[in-house]
C-alpha atoms as a PDB file:
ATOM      1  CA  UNK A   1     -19.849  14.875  23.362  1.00  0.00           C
ATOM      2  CA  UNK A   2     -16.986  13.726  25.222  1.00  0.00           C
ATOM      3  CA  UNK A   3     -13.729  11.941  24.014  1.00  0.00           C
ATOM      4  CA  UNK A   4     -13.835   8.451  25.096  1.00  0.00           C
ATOM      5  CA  UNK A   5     -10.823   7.424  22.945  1.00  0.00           C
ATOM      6  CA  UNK A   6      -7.243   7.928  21.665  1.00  0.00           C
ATOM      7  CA  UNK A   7      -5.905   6.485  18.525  1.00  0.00           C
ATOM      8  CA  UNK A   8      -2.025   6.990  18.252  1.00  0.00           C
ATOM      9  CA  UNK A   9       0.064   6.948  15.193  1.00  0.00           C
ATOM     10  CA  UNK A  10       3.334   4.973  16.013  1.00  0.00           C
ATOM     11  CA  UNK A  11       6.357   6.680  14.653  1.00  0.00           C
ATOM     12  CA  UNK A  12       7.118  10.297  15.487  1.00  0.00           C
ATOM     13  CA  UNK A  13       4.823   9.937  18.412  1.00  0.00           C
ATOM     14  CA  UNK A  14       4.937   6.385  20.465  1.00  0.00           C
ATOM     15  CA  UNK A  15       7.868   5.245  18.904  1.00  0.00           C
ATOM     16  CA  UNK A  16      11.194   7.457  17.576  1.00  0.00           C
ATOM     17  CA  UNK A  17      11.238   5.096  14.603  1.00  0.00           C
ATOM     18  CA  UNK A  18      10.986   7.807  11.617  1.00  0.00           C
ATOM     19  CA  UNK A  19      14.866   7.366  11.026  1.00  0.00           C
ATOM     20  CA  UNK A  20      14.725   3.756  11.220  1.00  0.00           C
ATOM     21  CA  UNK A  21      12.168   3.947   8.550  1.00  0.00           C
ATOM     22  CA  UNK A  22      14.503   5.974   6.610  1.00  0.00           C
ATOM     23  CA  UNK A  23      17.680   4.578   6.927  1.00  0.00           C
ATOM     24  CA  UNK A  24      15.986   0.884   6.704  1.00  0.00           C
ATOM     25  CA  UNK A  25      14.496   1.449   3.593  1.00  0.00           C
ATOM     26  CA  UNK A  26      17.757   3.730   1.944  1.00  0.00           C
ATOM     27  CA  UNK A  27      20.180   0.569   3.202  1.00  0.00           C
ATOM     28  CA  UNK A  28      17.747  -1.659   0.950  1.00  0.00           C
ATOM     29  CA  UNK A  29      17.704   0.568  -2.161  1.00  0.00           C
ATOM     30  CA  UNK A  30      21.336   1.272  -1.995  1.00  0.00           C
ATOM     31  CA  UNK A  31      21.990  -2.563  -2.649  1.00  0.00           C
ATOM     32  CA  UNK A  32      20.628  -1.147  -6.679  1.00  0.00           C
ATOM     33  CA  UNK A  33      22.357   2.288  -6.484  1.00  0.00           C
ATOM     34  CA  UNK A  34      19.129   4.390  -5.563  1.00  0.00           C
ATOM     35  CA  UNK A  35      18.771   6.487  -2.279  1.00  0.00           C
ATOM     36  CA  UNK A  36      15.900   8.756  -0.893  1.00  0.00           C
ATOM     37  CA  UNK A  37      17.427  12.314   0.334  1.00  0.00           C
ATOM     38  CA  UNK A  38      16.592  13.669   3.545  1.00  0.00           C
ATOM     39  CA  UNK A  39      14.650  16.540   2.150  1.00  0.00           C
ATOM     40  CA  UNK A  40      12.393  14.118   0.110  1.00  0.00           C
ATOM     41  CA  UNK A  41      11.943  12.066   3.105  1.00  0.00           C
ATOM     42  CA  UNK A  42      10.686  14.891   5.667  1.00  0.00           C
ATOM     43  CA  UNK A  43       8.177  15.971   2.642  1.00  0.00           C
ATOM     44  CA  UNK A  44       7.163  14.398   0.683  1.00  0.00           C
ATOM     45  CA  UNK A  45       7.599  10.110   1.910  1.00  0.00           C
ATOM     46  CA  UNK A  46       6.907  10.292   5.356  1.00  0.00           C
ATOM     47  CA  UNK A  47       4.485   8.428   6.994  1.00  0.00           C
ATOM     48  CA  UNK A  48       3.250   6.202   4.008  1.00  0.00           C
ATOM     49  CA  UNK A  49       3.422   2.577   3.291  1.00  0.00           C
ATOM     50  CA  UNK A  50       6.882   1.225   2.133  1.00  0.00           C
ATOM     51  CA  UNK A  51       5.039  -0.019  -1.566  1.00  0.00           C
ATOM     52  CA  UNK A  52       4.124   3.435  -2.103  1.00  0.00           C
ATOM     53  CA  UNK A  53       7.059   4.883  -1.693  1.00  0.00           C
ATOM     54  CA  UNK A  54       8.788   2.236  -4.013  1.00  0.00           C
ATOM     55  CA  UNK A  55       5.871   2.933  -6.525  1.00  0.00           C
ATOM     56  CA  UNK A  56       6.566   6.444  -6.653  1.00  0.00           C
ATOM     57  CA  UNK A  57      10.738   5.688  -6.765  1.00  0.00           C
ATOM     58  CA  UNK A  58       9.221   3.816  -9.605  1.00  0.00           C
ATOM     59  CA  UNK A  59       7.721   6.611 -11.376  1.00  0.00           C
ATOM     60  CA  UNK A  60      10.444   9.436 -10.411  1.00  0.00           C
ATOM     61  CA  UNK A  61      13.310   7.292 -10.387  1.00  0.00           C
ATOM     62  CA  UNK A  62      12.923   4.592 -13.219  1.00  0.00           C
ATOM     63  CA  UNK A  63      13.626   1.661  -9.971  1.00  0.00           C
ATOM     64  CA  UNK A  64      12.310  -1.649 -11.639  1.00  0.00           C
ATOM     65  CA  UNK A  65       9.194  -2.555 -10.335  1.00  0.00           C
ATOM     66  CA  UNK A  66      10.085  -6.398 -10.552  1.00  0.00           C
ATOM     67  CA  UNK A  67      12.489  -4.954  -7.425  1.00  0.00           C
ATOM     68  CA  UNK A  68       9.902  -4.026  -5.097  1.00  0.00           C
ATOM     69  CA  UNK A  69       9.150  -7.375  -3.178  1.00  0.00           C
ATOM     70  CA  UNK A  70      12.786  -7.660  -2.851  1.00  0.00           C
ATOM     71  CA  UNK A  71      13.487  -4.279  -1.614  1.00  0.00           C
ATOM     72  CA  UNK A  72      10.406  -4.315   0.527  1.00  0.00           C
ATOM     73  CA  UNK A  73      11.579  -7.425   2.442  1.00  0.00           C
ATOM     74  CA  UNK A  74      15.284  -6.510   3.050  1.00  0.00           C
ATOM     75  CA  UNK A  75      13.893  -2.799   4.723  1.00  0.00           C
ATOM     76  CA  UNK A  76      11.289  -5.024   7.009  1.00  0.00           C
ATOM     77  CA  UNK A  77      14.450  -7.077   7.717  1.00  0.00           C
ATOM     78  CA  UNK A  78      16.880  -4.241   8.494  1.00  0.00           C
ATOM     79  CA  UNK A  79      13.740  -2.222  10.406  1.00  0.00           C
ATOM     80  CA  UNK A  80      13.807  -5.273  12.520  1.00  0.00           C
ATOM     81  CA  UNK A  81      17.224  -5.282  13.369  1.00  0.00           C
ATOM     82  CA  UNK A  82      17.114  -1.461  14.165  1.00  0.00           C
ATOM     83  CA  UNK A  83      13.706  -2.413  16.443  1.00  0.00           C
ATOM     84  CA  UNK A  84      15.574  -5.110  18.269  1.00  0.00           C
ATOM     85  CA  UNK A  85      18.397  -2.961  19.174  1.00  0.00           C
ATOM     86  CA  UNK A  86      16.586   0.860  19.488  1.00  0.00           C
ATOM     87  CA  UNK A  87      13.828   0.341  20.295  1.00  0.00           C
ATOM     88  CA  UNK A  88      13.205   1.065  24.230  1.00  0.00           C
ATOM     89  CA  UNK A  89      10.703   1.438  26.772  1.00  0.00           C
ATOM     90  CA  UNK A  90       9.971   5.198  27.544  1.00  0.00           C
ATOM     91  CA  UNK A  91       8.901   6.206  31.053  1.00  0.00           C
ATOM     92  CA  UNK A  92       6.373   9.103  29.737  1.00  0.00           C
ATOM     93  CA  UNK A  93       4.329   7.014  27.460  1.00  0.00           C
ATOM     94  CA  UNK A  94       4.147   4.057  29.985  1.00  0.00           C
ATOM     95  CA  UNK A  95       3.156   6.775  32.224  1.00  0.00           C
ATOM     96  CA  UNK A  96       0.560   8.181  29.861  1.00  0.00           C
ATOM     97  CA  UNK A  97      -0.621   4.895  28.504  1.00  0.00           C
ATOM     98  CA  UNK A  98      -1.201   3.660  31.844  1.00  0.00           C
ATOM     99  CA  UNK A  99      -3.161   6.729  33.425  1.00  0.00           C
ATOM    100  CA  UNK A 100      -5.092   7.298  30.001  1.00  0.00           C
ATOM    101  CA  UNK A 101      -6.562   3.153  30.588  1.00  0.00           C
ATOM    102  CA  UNK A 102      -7.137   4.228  34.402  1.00  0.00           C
ATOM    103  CA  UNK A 103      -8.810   6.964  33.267  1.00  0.00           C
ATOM    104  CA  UNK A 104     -11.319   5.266  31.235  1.00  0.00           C
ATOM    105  CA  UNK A 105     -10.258   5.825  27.644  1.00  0.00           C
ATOM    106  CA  UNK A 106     -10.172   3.342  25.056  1.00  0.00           C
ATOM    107  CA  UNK A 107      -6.378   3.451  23.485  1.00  0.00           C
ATOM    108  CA  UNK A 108      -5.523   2.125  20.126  1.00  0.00           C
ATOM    109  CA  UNK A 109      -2.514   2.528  17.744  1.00  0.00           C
ATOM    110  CA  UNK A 110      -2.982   2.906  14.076  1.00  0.00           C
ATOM    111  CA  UNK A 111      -0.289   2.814  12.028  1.00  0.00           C
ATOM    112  CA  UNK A 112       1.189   2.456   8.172  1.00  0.00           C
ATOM    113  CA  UNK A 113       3.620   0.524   9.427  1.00  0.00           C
ATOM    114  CA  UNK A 114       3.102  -3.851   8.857  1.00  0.00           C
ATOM    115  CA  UNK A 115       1.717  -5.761  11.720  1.00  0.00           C
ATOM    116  CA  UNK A 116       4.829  -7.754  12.466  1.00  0.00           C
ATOM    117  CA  UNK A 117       6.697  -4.336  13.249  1.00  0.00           C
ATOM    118  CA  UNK A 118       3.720  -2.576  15.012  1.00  0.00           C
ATOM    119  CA  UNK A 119       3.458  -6.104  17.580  1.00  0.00           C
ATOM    120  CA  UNK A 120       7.165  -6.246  18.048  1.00  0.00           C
ATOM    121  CA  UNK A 121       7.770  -2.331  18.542  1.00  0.00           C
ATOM    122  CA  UNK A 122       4.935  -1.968  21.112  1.00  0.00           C
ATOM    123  CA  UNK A 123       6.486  -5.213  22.753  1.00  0.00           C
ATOM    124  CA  UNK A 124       9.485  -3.645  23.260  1.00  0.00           C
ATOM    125  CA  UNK A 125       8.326  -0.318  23.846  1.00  0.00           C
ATOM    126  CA  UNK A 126       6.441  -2.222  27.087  1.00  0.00           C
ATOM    127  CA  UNK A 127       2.997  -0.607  25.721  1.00  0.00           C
ATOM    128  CA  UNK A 128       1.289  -3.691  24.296  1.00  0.00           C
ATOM    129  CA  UNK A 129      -0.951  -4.263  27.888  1.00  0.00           C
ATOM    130  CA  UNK A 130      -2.655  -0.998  28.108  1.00  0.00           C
ATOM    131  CA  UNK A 131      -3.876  -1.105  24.246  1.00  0.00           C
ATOM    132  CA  UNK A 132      -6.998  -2.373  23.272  1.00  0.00           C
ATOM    133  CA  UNK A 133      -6.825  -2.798  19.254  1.00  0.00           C
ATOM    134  CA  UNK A 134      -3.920  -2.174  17.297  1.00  0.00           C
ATOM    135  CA  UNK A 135      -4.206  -1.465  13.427  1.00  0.00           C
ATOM    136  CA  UNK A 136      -1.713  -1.982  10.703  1.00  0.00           C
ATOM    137  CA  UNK A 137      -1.123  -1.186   6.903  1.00  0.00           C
ATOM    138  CA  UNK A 138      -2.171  -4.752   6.496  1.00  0.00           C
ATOM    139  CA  UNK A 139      -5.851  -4.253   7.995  1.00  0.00           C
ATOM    140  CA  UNK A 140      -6.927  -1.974   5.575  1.00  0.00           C
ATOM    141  CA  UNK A 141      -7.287  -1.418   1.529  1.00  0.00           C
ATOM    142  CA  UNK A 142      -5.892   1.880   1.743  1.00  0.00           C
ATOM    143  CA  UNK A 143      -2.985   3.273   4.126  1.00  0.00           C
ATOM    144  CA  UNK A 144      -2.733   6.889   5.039  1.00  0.00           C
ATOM    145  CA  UNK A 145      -3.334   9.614   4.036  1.00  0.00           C
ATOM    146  CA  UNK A 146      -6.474   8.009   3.445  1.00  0.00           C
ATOM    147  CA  UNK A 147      -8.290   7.729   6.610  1.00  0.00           C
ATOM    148  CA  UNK A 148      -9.583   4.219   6.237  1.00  0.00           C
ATOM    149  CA  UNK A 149      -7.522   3.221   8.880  1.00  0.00           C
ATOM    150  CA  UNK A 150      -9.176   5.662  11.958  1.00  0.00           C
ATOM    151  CA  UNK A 151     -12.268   4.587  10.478  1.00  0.00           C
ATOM    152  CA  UNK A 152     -11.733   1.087  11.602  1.00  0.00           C
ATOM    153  CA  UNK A 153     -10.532   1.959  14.872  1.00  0.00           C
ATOM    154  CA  UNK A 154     -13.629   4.465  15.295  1.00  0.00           C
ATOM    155  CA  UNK A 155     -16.193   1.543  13.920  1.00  0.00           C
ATOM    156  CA  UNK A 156     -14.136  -1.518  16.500  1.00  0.00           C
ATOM    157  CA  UNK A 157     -14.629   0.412  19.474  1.00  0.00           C
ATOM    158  CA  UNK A 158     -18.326   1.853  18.289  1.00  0.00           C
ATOM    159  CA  UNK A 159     -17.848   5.532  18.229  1.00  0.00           C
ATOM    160  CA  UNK A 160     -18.099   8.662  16.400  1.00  0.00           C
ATOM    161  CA  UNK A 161     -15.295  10.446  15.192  1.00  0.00           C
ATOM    162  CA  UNK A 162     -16.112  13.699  17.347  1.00  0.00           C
ATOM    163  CA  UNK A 163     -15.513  11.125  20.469  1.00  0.00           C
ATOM    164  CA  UNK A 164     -12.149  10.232  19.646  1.00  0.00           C
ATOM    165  CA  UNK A 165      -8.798  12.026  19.804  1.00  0.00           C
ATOM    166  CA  UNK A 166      -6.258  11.194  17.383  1.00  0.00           C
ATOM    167  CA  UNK A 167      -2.608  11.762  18.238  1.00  0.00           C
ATOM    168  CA  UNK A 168      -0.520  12.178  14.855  1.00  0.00           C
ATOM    169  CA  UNK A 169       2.837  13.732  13.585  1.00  0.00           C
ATOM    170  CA  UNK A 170       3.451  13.954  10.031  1.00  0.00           C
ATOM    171  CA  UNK A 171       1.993  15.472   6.823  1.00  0.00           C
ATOM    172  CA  UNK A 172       0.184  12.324   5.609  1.00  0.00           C
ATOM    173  CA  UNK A 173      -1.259  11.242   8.919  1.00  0.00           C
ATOM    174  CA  UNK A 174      -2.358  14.578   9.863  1.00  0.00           C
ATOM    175  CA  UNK A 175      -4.209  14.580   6.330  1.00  0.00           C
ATOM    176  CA  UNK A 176      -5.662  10.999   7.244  1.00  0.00           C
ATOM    177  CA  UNK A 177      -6.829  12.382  10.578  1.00  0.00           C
ATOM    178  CA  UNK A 178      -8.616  15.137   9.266  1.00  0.00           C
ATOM    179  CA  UNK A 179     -10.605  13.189   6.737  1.00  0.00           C
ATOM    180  CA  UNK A 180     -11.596  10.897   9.589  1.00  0.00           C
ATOM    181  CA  UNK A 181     -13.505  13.599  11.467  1.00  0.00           C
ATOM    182  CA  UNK A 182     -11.725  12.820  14.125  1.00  0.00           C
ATOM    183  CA  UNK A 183     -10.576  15.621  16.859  1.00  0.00           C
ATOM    184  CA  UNK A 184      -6.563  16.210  16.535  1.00  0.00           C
ATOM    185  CA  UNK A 185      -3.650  16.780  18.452  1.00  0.00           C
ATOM    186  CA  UNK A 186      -0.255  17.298  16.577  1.00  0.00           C
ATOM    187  CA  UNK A 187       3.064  16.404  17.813  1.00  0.00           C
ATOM    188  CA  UNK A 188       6.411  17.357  17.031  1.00  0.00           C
ATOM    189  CA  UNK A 189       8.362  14.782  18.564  1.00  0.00           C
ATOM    190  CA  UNK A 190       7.651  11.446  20.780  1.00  0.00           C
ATOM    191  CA  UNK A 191       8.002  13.475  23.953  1.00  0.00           C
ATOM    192  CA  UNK A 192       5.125  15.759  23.271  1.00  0.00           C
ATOM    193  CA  UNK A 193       3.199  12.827  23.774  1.00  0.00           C
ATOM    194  CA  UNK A 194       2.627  13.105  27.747  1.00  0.00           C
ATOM    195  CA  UNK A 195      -0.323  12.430  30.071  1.00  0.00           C
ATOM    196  CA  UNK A 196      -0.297  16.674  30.569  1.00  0.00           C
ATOM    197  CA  UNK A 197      -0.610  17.134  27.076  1.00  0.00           C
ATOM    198  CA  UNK A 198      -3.102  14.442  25.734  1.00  0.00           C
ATOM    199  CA  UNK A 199      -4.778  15.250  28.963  1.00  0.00           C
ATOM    200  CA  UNK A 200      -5.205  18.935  27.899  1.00  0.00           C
ATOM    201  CA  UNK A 201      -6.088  18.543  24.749  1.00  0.00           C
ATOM    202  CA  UNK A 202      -9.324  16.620  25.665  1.00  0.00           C
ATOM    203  CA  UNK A 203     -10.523  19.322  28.282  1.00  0.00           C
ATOM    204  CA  UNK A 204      -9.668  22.100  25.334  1.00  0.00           C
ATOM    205  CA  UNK A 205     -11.986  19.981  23.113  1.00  0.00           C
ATOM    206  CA  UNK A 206     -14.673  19.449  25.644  1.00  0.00           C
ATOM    207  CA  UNK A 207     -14.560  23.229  26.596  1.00  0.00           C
ATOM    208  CA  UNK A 208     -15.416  23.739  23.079  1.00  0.00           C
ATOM    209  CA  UNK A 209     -17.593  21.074  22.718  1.00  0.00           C
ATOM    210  CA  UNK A 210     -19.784  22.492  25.701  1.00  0.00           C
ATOM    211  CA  UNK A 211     -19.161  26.366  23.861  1.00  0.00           C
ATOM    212  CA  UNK A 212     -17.253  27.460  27.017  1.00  0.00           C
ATOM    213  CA  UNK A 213     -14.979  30.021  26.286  1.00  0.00           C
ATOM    214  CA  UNK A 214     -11.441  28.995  27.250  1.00  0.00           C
ATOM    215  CA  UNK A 215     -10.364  30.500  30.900  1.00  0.00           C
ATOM    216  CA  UNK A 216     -14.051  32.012  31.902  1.00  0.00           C
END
């Protein structure tokens, strides 16, 4: 069965937002005296939702939970502002984006991140016209890790997970991926995510789709 699309995660692989996330969300909590450390951040809050990461503050950090809607608005609002003046179009992805749609494939973006920031980053990133469905923390009951949100993207364009290819970064996403059923391709940072690459990831899978062994 071949892979007839890609589903992107946003930050860490379309988008070098994963400090912008941080530092957003640390400027908020600062205005009460709390902080998230860098160490806590690479392992264990990456990649999920903004309320869970206040939830579990919450729990391991005694933040009042009456504080959340405030806190969650001012890091949307100072994400923003890092967006508007970061946030850049990239040559590669254009590049890959562009031959991926020429190529056939149907290209979403699925991301924890709201739908206000996912519009307005792909905007600026100059991606918007070569994706076909873009999905947000807001479209689904459950962000990742749970993998509710490839799902979706797997039921809108009508296809089973072994024909898609999902391009992902961190610990939680990766974990989301996996539960989808979904093929994989991990990347360490934005750059790794290049026409070469995607494109040899899908003739690896197809090789071993078809039980060719690689290089015969």
């Amino acid at each position: 069965m071949s892979i007839k699309a890609i589903l992107f995660d946003m930050d860490g692989v379309l988008i070098e937002a994963k400090d912008w996330h941080y530092e957003a969300l640390n400027e908020a909590l600062r205005l009460f005296g709390y902080e998230i450390s860098r160490y806590d951040h690479l392992n264990v809050f990456d990649g999920l939702p903004t309320r869970n990461k206040l939830k579990m503050l919450s729990l391991e950090k005694n933040l009042p939970e009456e504080l959340h809607d405030f806190i969650n608005e001012m890091k949307q609002q100072y994400t923003m502002d890092m967006v508007y003046t970061q946030c850049k179009p990239r040559f590669v992805h254009e590049y890959a984006l562009s031959k991926l749609k020429a190529d056939g494939y149907q290209i979403a973006v699925c991301t924890n991140s709201i739908r206000s920031t996912l519009e307005t980053m792909m905007e600026k990133a100059k991606l918007t016209k070569y994706i076909d469905a873009m999905f947000s923390n807001e479209d689904v009951s459950k962000g990742k890790p749970d993998p509710e949100i490839y799902q979706s993207a797997m039921k809108h364009f009508g296809l089973k997970p072994e024909e898609t290819l999902i391009v992902e970064d961190n610990f939680n996403g990766i974990k989301a991926a996996k539960a989808s059923g979904g093929n994989l391709m991990v990347v360490k940072e934005v750059s790794e995510t290049n026409y070469q690459n995607i494109t040899n990831s899908i003739q690896k899978i197809s090789f071993e789709n078809e039980g060719i062994e690689h290089g015969h």
